[in-house]
PDB file of N, CA and C in Angstrom:
ATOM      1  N   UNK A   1      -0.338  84.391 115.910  1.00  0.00           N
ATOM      2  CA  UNK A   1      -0.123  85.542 116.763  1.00  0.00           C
ATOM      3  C   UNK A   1      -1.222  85.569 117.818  1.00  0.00           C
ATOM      4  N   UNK A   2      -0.423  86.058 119.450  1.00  0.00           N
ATOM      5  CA  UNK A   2      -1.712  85.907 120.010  1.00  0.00           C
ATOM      6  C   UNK A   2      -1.632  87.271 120.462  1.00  0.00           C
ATOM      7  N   UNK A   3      -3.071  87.758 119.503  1.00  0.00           N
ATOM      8  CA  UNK A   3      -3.550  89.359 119.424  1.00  0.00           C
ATOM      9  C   UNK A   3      -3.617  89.530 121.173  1.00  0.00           C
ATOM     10  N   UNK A   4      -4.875  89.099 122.103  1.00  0.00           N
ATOM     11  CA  UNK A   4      -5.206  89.577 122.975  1.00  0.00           C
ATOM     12  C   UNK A   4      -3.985  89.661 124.065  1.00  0.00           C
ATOM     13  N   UNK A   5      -2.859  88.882 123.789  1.00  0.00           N
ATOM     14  CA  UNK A   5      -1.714  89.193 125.055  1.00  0.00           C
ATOM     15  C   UNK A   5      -0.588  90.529 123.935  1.00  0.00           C
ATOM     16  N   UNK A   6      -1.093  91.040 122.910  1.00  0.00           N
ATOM     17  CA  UNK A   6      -0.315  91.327 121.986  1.00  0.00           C
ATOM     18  C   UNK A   6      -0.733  93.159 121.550  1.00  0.00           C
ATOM     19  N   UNK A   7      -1.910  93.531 122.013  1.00  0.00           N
ATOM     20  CA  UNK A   7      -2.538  94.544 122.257  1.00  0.00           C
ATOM     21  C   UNK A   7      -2.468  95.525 123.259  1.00  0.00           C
ATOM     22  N   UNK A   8      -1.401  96.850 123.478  1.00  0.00           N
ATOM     23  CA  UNK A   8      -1.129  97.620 124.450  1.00  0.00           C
ATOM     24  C   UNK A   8      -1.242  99.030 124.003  1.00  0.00           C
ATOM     25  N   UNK A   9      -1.628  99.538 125.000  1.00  0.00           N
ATOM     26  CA  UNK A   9      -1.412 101.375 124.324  1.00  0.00           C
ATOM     27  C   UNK A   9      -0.275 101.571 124.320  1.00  0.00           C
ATOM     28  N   UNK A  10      -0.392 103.056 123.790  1.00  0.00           N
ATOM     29  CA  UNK A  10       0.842 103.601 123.238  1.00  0.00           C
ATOM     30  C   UNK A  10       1.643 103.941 124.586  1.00  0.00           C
ATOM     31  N   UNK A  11       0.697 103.804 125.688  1.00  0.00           N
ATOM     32  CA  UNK A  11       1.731 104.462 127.050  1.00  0.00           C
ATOM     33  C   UNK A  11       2.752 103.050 127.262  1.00  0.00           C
ATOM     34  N   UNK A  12       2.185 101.949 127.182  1.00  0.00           N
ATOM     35  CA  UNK A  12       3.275 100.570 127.344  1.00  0.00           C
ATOM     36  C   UNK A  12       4.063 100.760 126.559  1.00  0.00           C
ATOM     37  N   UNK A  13       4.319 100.986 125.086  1.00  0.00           N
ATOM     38  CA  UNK A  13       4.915 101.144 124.357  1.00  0.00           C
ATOM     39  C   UNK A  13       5.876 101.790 124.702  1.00  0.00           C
ATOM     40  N   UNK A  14       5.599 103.133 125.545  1.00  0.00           N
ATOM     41  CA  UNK A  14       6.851 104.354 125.328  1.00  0.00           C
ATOM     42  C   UNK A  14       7.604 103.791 127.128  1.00  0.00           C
ATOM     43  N   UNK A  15       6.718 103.141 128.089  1.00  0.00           N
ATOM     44  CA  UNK A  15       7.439 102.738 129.415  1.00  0.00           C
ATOM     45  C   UNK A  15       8.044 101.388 128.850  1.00  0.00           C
ATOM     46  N   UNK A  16       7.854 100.571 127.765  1.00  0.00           N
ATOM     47  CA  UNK A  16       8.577  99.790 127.703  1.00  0.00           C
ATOM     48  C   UNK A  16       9.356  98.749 126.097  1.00  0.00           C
ATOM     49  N   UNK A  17       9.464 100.127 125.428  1.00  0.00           N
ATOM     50  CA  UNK A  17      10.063  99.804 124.676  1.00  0.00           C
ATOM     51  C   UNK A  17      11.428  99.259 124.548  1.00  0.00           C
ATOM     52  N   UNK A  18      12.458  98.813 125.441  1.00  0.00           N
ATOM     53  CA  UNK A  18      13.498  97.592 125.080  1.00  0.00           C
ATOM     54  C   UNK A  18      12.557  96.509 125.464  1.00  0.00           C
ATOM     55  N   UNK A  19      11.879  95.893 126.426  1.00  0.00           N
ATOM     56  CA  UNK A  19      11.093  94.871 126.672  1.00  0.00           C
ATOM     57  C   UNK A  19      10.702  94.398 125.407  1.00  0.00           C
ATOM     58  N   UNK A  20       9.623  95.352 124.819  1.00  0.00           N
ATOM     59  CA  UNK A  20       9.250  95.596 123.381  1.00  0.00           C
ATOM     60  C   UNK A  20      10.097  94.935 122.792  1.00  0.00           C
ATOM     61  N   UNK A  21      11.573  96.071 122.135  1.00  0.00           N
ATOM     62  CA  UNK A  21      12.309  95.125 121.514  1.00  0.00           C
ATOM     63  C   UNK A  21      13.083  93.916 121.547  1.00  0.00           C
ATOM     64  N   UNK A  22      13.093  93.615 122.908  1.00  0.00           N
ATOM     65  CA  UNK A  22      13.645  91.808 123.054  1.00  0.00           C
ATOM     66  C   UNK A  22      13.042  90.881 122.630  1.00  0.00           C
ATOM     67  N   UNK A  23      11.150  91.352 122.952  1.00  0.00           N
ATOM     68  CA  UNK A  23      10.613  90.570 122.956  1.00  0.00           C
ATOM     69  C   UNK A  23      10.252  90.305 121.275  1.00  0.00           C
ATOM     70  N   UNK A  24       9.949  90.922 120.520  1.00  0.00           N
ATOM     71  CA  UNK A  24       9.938  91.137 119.399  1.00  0.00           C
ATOM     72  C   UNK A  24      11.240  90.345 118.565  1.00  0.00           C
ATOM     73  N   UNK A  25      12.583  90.900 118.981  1.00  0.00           N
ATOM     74  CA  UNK A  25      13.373  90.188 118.560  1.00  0.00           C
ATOM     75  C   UNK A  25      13.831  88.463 118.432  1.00  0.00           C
ATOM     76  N   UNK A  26      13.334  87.828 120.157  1.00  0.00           N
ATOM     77  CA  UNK A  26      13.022  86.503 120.414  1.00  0.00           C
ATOM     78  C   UNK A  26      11.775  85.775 119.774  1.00  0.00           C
ATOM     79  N   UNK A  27      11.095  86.800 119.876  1.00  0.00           N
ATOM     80  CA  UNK A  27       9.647  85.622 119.155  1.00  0.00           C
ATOM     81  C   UNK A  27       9.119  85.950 118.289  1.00  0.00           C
ATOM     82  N   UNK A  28       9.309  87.357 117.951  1.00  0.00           N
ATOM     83  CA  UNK A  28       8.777  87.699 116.230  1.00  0.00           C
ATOM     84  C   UNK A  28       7.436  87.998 116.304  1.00  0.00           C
ATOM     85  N   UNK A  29       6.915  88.293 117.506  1.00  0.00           N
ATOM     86  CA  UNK A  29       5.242  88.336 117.562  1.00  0.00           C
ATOM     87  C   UNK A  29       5.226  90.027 117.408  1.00  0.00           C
ATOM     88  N   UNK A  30       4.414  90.336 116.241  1.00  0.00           N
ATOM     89  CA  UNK A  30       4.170  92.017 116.963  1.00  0.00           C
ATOM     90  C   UNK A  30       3.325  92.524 117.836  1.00  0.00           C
ATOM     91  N   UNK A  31       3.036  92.948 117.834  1.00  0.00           N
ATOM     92  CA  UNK A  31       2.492  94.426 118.992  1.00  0.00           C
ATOM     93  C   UNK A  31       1.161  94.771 118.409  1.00  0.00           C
ATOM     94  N   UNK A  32       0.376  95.401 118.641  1.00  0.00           N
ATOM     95  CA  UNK A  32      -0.796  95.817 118.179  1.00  0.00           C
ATOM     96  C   UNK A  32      -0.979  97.334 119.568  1.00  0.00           C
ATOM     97  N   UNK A  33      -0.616  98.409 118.555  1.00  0.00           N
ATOM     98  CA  UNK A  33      -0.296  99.426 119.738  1.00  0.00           C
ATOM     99  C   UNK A  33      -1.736 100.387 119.119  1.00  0.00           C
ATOM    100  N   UNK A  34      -2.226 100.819 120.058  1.00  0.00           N
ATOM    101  CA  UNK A  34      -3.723 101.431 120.540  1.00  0.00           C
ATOM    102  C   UNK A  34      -3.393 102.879 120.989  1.00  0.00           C
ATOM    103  N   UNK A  35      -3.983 103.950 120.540  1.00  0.00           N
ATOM    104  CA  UNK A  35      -4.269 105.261 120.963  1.00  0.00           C
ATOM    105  C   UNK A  35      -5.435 105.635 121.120  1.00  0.00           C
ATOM    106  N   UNK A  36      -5.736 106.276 121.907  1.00  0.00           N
ATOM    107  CA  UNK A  36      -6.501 106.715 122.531  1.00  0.00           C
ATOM    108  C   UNK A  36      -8.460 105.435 122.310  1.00  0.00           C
ATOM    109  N   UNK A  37      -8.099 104.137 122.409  1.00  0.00           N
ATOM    110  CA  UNK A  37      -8.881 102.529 122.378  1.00  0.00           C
ATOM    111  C   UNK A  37      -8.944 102.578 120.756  1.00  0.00           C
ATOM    112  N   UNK A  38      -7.872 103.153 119.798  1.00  0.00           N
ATOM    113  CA  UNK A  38      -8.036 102.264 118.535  1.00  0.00           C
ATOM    114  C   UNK A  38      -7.082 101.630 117.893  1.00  0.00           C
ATOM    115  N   UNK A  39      -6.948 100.763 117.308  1.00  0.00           N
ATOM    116  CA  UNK A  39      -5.533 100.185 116.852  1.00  0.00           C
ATOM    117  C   UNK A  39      -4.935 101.660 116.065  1.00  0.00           C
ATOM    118  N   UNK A  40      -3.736 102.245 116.366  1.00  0.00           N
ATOM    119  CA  UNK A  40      -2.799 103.414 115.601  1.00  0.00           C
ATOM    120  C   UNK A  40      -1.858 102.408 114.645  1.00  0.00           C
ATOM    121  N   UNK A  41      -1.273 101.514 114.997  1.00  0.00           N
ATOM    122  CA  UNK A  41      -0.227 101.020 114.714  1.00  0.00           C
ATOM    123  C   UNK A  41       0.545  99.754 114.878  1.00  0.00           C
ATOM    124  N   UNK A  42       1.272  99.076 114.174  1.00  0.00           N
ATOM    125  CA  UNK A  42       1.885  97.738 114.844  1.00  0.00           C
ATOM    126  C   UNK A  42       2.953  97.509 114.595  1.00  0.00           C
ATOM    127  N   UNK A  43       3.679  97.511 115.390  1.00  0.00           N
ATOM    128  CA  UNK A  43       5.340  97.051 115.599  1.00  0.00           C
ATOM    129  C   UNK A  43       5.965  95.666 115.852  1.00  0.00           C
ATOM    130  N   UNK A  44       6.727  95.412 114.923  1.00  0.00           N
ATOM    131  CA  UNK A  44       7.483  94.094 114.558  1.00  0.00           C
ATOM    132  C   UNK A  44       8.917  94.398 114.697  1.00  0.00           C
ATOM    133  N   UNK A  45       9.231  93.312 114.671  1.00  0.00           N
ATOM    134  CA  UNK A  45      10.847  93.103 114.362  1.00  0.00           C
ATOM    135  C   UNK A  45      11.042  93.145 112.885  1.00  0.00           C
ATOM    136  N   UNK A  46      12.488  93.621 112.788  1.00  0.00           N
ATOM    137  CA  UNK A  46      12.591  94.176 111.232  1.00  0.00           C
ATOM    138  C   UNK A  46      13.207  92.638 110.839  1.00  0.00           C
ATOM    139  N   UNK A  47      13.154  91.759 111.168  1.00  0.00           N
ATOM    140  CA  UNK A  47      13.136  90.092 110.742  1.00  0.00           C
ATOM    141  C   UNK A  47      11.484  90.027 109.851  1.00  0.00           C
ATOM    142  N   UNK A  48      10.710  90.267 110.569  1.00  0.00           N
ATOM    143  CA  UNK A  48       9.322  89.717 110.662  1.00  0.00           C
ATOM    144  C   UNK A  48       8.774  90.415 109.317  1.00  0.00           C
ATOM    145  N   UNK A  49       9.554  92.036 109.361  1.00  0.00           N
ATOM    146  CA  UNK A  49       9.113  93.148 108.261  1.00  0.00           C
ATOM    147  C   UNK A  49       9.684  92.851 107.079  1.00  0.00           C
ATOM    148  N   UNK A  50      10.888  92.235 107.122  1.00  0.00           N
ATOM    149  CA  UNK A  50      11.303  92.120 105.664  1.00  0.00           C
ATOM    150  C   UNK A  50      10.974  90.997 104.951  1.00  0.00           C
ATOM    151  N   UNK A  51      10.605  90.055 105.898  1.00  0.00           N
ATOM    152  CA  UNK A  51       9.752  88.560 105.254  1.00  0.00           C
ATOM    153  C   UNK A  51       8.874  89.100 104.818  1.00  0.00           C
ATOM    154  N   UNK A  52       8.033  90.276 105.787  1.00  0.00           N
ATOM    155  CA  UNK A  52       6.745  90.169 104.944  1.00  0.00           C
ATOM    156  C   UNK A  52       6.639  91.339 103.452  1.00  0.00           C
ATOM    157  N   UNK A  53       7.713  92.393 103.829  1.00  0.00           N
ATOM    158  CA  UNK A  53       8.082  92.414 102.032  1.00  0.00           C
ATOM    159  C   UNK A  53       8.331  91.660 101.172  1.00  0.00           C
ATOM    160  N   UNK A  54       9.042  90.281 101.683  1.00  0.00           N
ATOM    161  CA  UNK A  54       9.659  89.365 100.605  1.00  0.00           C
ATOM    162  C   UNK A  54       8.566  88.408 100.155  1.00  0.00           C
ATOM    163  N   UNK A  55       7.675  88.395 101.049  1.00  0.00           N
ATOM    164  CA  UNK A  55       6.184  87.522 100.271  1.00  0.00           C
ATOM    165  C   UNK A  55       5.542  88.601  99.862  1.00  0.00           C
ATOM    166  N   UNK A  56       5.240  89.832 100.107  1.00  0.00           N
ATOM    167  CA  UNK A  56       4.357  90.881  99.067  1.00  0.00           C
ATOM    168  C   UNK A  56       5.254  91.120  97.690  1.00  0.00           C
ATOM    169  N   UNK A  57       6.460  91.026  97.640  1.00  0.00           N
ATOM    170  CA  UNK A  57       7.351  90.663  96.425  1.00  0.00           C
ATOM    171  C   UNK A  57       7.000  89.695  95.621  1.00  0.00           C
ATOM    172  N   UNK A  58       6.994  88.366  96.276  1.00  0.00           N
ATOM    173  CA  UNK A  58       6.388  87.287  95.452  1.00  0.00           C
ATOM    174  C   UNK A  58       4.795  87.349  94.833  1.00  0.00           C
ATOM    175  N   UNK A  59       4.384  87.811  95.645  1.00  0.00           N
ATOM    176  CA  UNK A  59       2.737  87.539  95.494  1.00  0.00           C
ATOM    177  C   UNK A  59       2.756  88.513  94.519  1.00  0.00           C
ATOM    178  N   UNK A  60       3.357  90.037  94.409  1.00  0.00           N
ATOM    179  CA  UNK A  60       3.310  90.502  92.903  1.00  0.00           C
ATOM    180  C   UNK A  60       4.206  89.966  91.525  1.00  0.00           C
ATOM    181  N   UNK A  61       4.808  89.180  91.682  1.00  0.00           N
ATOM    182  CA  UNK A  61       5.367  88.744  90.745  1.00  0.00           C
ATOM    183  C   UNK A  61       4.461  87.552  90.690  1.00  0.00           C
ATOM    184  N   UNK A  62       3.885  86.914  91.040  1.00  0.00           N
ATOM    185  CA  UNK A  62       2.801  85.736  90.626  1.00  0.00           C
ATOM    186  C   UNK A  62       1.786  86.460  90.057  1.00  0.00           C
ATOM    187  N   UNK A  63       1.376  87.686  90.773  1.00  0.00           N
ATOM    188  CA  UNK A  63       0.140  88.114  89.789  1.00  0.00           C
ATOM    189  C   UNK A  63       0.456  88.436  88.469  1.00  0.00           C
ATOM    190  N   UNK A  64       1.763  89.284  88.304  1.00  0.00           N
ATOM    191  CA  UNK A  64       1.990  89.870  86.823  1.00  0.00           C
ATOM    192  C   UNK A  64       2.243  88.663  86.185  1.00  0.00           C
ATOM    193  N   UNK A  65       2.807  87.531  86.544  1.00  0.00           N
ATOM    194  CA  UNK A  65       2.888  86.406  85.701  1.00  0.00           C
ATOM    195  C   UNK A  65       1.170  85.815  85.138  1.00  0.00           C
ATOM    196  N   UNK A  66       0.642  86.081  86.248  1.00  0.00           N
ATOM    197  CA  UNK A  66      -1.165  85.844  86.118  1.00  0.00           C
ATOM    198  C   UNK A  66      -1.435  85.853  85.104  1.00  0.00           C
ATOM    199  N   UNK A  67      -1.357  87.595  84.978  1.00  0.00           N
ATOM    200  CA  UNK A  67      -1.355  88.870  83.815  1.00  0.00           C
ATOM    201  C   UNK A  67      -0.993  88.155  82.746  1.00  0.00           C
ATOM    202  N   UNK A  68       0.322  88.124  82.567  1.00  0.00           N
ATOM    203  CA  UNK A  68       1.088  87.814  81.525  1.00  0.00           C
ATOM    204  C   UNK A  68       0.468  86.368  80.413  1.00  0.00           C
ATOM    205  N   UNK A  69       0.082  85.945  81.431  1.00  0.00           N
ATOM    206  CA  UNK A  69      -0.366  84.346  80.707  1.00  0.00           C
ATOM    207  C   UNK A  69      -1.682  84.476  80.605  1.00  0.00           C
ATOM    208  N   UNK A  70      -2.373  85.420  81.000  1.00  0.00           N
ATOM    209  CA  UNK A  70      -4.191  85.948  80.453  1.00  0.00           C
ATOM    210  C   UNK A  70      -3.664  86.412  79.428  1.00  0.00           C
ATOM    211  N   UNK A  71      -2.803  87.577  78.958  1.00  0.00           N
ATOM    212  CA  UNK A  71      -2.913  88.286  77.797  1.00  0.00           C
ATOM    213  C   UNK A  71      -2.187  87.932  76.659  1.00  0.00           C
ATOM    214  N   UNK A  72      -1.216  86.554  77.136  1.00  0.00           N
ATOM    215  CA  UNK A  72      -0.814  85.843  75.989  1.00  0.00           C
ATOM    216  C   UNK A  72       0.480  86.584  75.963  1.00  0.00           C
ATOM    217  N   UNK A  73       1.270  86.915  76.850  1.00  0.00           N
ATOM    218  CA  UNK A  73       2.858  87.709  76.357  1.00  0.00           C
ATOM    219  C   UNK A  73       3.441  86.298  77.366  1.00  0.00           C
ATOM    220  N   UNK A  74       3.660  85.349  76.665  1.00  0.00           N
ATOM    221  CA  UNK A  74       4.752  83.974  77.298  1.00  0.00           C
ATOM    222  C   UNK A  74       4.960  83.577  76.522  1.00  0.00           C
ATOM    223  N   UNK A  75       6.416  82.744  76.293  1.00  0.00           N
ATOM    224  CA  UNK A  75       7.195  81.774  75.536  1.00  0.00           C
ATOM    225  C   UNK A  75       7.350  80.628  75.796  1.00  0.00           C
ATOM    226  N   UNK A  76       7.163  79.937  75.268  1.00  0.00           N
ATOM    227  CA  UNK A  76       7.740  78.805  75.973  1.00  0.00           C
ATOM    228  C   UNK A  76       9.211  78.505  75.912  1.00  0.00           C
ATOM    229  N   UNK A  77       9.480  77.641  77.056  1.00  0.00           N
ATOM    230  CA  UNK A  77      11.147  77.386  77.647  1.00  0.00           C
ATOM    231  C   UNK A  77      12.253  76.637  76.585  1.00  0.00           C
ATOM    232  N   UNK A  78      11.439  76.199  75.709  1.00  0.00           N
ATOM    233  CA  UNK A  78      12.339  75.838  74.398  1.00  0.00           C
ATOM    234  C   UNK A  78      12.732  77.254  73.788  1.00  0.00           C
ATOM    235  N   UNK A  79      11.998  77.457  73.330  1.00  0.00           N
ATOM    236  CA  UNK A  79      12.425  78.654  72.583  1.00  0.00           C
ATOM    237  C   UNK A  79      13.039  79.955  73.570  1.00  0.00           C
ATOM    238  N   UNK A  80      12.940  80.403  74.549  1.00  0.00           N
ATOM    239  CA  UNK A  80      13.480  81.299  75.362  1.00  0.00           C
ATOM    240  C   UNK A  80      14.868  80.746  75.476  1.00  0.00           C
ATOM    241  N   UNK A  81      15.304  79.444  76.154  1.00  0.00           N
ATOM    242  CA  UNK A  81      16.946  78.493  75.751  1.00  0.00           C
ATOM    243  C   UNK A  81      17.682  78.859  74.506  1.00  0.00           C
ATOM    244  N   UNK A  82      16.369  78.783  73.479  1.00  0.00           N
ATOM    245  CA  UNK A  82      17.153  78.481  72.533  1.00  0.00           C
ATOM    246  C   UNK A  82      17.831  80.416  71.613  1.00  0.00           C
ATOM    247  N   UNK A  83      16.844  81.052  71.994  1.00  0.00           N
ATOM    248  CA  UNK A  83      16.881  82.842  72.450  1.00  0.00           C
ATOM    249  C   UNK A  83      18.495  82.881  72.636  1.00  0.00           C
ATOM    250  N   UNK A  84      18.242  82.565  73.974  1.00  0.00           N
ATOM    251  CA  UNK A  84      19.299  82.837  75.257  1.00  0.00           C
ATOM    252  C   UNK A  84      20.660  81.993  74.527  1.00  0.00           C
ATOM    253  N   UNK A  85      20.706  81.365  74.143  1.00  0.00           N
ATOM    254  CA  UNK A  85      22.123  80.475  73.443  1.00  0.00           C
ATOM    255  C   UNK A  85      22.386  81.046  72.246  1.00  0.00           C
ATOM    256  N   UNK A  86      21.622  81.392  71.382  1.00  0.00           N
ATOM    257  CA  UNK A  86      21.754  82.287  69.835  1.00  0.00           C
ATOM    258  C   UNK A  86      22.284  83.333  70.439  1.00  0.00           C
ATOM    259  N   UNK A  87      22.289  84.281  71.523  1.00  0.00           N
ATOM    260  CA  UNK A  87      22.567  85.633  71.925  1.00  0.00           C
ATOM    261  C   UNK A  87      23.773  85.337  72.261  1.00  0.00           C
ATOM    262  N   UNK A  88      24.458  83.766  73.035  1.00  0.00           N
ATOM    263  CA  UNK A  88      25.354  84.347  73.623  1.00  0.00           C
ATOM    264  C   UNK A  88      26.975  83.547  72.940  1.00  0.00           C
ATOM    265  N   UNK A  89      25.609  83.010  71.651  1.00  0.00           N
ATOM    266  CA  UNK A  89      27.087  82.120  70.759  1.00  0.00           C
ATOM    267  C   UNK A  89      27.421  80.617  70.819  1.00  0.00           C
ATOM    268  N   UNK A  90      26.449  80.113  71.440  1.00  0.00           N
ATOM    269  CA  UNK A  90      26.560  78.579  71.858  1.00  0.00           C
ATOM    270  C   UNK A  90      25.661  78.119  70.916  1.00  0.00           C
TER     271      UNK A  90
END
């Protein structure tokens, strides 16, 4: 991301928000929007936003797996198969 062409106040924002959203939509870069000289806020494309839920998704499911295998609650994949086939009659 290139912050310094990517940094505008909130007055650019409100004179040019479709610009905003084209541009956002074509290149996925966000915004870094400033009130009164401090960063307030940053605006993305809702492409850009839901990736980055879908890796804060992952990255908590790697930690609880972390978890899980520090405190000793795992099976191993033989026996979970063999679980999973006793349950379903095979």
């Amino acid at each position: 991301m290139s912050l310094s062409t990517h940094v505008k106040p909130i007055s650019y924002l409100k004179a040019n928000a479709a610009k905003i959203a084209a541009e956002l939509k074509n290149d996925g870069e966000a915004y870094i929007i400033t009130q009164n000289g401090e960063a307030a806020m940053v605006v993305q494309s809702v492409a850009e936003y839901e990736q980055t839920q879908e890796t804060l998704a992952m990255l908590k499911m790697l930690t609880q797996s972390d978890k899980d295998i520090k405190q000793g609650n795992m099976h191993d994949a033989k026996t979970v198969l063999a679980q999973l086939r006793s349950r379903r009659g095979l």
